[in-house]
Protein backbone atom coordinates (compact mmCIF):
# COMPACT_ATOMS: atom_id res chain seq x y z
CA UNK A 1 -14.98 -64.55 60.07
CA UNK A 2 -14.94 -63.93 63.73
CA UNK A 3 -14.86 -66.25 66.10
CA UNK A 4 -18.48 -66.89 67.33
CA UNK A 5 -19.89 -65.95 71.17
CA UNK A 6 -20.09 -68.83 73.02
CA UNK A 7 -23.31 -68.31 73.88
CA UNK A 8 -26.60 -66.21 73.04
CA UNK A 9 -26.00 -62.99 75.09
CA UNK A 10 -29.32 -61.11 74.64
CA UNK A 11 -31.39 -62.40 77.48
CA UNK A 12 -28.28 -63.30 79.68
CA UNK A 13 -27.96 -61.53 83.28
CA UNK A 14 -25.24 -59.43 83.69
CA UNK A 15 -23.73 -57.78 87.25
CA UNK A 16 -22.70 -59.23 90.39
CA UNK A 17 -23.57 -62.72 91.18
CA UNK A 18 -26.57 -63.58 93.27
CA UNK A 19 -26.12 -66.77 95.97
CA UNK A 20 -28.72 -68.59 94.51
CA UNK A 21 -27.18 -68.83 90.87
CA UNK A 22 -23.06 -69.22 92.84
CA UNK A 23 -24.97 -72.45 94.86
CA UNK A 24 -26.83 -73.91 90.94
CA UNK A 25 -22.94 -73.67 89.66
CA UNK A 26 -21.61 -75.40 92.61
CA UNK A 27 -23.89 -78.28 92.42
CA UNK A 28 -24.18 -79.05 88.76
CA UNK A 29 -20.08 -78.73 88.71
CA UNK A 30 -20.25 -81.04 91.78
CA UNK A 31 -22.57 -83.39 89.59
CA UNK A 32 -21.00 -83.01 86.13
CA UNK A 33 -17.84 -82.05 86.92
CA UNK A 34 -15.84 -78.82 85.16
CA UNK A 35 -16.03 -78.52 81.81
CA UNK A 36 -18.60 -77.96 78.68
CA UNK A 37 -19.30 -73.89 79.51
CA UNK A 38 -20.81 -73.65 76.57
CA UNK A 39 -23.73 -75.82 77.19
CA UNK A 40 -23.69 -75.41 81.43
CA UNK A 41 -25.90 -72.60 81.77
CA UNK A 42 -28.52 -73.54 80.14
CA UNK A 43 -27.61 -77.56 81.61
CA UNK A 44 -27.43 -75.39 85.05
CA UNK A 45 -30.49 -73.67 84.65
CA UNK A 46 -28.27 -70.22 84.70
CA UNK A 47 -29.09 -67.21 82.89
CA UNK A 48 -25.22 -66.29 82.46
CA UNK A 49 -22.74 -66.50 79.56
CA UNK A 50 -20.65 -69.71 79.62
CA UNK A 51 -17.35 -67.82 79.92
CA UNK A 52 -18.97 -65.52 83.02
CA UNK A 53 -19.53 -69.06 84.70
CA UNK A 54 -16.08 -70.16 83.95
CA UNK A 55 -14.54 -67.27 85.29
CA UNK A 56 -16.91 -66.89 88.62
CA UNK A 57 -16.20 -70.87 89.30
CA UNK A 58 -12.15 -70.47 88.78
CA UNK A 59 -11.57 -66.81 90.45
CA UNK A 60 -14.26 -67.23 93.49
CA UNK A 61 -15.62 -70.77 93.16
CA UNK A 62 -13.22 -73.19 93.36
CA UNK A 63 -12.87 -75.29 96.55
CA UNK A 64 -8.95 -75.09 96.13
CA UNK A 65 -9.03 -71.23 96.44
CA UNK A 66 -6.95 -69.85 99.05
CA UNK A 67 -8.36 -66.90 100.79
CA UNK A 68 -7.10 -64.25 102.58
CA UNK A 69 -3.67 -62.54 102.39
CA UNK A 70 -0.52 -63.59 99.73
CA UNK A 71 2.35 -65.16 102.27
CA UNK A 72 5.90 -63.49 102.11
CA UNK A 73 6.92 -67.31 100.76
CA UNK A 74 4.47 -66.18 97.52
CA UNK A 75 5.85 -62.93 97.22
CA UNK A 76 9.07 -64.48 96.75
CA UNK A 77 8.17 -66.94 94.60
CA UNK A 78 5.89 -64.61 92.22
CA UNK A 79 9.46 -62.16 92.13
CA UNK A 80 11.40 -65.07 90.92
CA UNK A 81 8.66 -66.70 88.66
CA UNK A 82 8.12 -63.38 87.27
CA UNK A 83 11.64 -62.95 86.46
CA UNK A 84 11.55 -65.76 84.68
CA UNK A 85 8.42 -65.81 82.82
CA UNK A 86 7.13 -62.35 82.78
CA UNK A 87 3.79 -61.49 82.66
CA UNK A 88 2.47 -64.47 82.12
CA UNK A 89 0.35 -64.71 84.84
CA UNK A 90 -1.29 -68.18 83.83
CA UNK A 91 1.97 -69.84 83.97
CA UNK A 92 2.79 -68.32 87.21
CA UNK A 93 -0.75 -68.83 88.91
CA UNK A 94 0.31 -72.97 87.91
CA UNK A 95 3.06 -72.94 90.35
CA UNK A 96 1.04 -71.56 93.13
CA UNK A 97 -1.47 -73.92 94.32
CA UNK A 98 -4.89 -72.32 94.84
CA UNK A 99 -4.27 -68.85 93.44
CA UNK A 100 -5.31 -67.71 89.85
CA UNK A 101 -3.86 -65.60 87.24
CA UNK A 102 -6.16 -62.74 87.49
CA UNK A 103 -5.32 -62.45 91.67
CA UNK A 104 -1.71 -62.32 91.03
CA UNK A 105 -1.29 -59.87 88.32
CA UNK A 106 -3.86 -57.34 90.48
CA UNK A 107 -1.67 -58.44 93.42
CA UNK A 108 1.48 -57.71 91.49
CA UNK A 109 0.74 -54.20 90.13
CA UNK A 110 -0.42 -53.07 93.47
CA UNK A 111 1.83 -54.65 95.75
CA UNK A 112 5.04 -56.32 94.62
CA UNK A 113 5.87 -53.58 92.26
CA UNK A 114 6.10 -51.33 95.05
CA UNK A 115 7.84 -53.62 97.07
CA UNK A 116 10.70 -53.75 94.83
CA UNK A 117 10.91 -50.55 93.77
CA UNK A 118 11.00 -49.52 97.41
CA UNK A 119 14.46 -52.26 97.48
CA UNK A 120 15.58 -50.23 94.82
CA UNK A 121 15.07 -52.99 91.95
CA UNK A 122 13.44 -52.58 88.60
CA UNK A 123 10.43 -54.25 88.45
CA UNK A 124 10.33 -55.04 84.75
CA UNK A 125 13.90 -55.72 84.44
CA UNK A 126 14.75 -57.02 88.48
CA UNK A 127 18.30 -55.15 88.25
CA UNK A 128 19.36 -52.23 90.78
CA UNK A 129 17.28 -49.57 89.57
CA UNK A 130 20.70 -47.32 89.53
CA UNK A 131 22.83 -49.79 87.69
CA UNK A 132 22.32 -47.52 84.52
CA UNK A 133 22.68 -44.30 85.99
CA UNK A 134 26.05 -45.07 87.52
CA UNK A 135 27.22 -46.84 84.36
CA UNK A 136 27.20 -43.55 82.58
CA UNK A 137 28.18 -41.66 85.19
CA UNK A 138 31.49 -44.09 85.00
CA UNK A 139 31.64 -43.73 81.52
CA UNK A 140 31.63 -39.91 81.68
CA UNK A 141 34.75 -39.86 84.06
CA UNK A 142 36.66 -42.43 82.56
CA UNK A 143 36.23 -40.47 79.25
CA UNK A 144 37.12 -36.55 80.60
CA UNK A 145 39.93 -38.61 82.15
CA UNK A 146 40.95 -39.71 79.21
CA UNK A 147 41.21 -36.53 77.12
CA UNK A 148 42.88 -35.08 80.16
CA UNK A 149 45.47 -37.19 79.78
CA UNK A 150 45.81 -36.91 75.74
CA UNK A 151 46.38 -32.93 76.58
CA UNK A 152 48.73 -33.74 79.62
CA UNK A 153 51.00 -35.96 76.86
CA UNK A 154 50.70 -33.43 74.11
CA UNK A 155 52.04 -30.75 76.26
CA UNK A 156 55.08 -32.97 77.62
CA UNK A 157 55.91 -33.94 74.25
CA UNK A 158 55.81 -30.72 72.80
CA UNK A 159 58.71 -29.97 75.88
CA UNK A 160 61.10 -32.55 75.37
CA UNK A 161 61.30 -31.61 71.30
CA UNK A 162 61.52 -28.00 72.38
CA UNK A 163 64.55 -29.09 74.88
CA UNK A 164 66.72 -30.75 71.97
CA UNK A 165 66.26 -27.61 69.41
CA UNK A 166 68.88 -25.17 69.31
CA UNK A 167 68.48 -21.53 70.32
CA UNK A 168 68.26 -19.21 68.55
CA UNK A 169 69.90 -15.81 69.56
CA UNK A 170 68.52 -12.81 70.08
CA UNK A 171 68.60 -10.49 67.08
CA UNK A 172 70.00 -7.26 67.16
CA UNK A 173 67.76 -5.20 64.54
CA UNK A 174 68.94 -1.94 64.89
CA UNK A 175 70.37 -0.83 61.27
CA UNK A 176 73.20 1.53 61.02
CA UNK A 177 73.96 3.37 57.69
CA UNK A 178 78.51 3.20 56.53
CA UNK A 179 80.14 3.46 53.45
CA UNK A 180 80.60 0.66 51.10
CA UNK A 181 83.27 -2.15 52.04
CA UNK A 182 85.81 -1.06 48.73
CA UNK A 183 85.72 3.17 49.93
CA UNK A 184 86.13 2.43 53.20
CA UNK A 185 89.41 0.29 51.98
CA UNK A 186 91.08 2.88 49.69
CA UNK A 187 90.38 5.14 52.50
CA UNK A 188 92.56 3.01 54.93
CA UNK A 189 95.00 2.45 52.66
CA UNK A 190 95.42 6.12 51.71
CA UNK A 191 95.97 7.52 54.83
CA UNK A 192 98.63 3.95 55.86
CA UNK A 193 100.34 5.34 52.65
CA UNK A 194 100.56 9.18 53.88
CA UNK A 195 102.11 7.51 57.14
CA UNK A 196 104.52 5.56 55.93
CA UNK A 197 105.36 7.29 52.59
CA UNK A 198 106.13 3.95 50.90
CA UNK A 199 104.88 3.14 47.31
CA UNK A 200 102.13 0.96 46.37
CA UNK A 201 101.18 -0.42 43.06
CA UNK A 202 97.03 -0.72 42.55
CA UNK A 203 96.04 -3.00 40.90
CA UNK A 204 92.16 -3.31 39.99
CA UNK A 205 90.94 -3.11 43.32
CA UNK A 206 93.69 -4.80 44.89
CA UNK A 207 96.94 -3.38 46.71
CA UNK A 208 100.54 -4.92 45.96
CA UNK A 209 103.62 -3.46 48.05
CA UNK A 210 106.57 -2.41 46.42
CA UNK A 211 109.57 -4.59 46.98
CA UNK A 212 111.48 -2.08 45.40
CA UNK A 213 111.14 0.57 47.93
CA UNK A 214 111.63 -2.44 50.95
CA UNK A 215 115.31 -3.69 49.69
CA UNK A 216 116.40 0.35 49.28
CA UNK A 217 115.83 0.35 53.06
């Protein structure tokens, strides 16, 4: 089950406040003191809900109230608390004396977010608003950098291995057609022998000289 209204709403007034029920309020608070909403209207003589007189007496009511413009001492302190607490805004309105919850956060989204984003600060995070974007821009150089420098000490590498291999000569591919090694022999040796007229024993394909012939001379 739900939790139940805190008061019959069907013949309640709704709308702006009139001065005549804001002075009732003041006095019966004044009398009884805060406290029991439930039961104050009627006590009161009020034809409001008991949570619409709560929140008139705290936000407008209140003696305590400060009026008129937030000080640059709040601002600061409402940037800090916030960074703390978040958005909190009950917690916060307890540290500043005389303003409430709902007046901050409306004075926060239209005001102190602007502030800081015009200093160049997050306003949900209160860090440099280009912290990020120069992170990855970092991140992007360091890493082309990098891989320029892998290709730089491939390349060397590959040059100092190339510098301790031997050469190889040039090729000369140009084919010429001759006669087998053995014809081109017995040719030699056949015209030597027409030369010199000595006598030569063949063996196989091998030539001995004649001793003979050499101790005749």
């Amino acid at each position: 089950m739900g939790r139940s209204p805190c008061c019959e709403k069907a013949h309640t007034n709704k709308g702006a406040w009139t001065r005549e029920e804001d002075e009732r309020l003041i006095a019966h608070i004044r009398t009884h003191g805060e406290g029991s909403w439930r039961s104050l209207p009627k006590a009161a003589g009020l034809l409001r809900c008991g949570k619409s007189c709560r929140l008139r007496w705290i936000n407008y009511l209140r003696p305590d109230l400060k009026r008129g413009n937030f000080t640059d001492d709040e601002d600061e302190l409402i940037i800090k608390l916030h960074s703390l607490l978040g958005n909190k805004w009950s917690l916060i309105a307890g540290r500043l004396p005389g303003r409430t919850d709902n007046e901050i956060k409306n004075y926060w989204n239209t005001h102190i977010r602007r502030k800081l984003l015009n200093r160049g600060i997050d306003p949900a995070t209160h860090r440099p608003v280009s912290t990020s974007s120069a992170s990855n821009l970092t991140m992007s150089f360091s890493s082309g950098s990098s891989v320029k420098d892998k290709r730089t000490s491939s390349s060397s590498r590959v040059d100092r291995i190339s510098s301790f291999l031997p050469r190889c000569p040039d090729l000369n591919l140009d084919l010429c057609i001759s006669p087998p090694l053995e014809e081109q022999m017995q040719q030699d040796l056949l015209i030597e022998e027409s030369n010199c007229g000595g006598e030569f024993l063949r063996l196989g394909s091998s030539f001995l000289l004649d001793y003979r012939s050499l101790e005749m001379k």
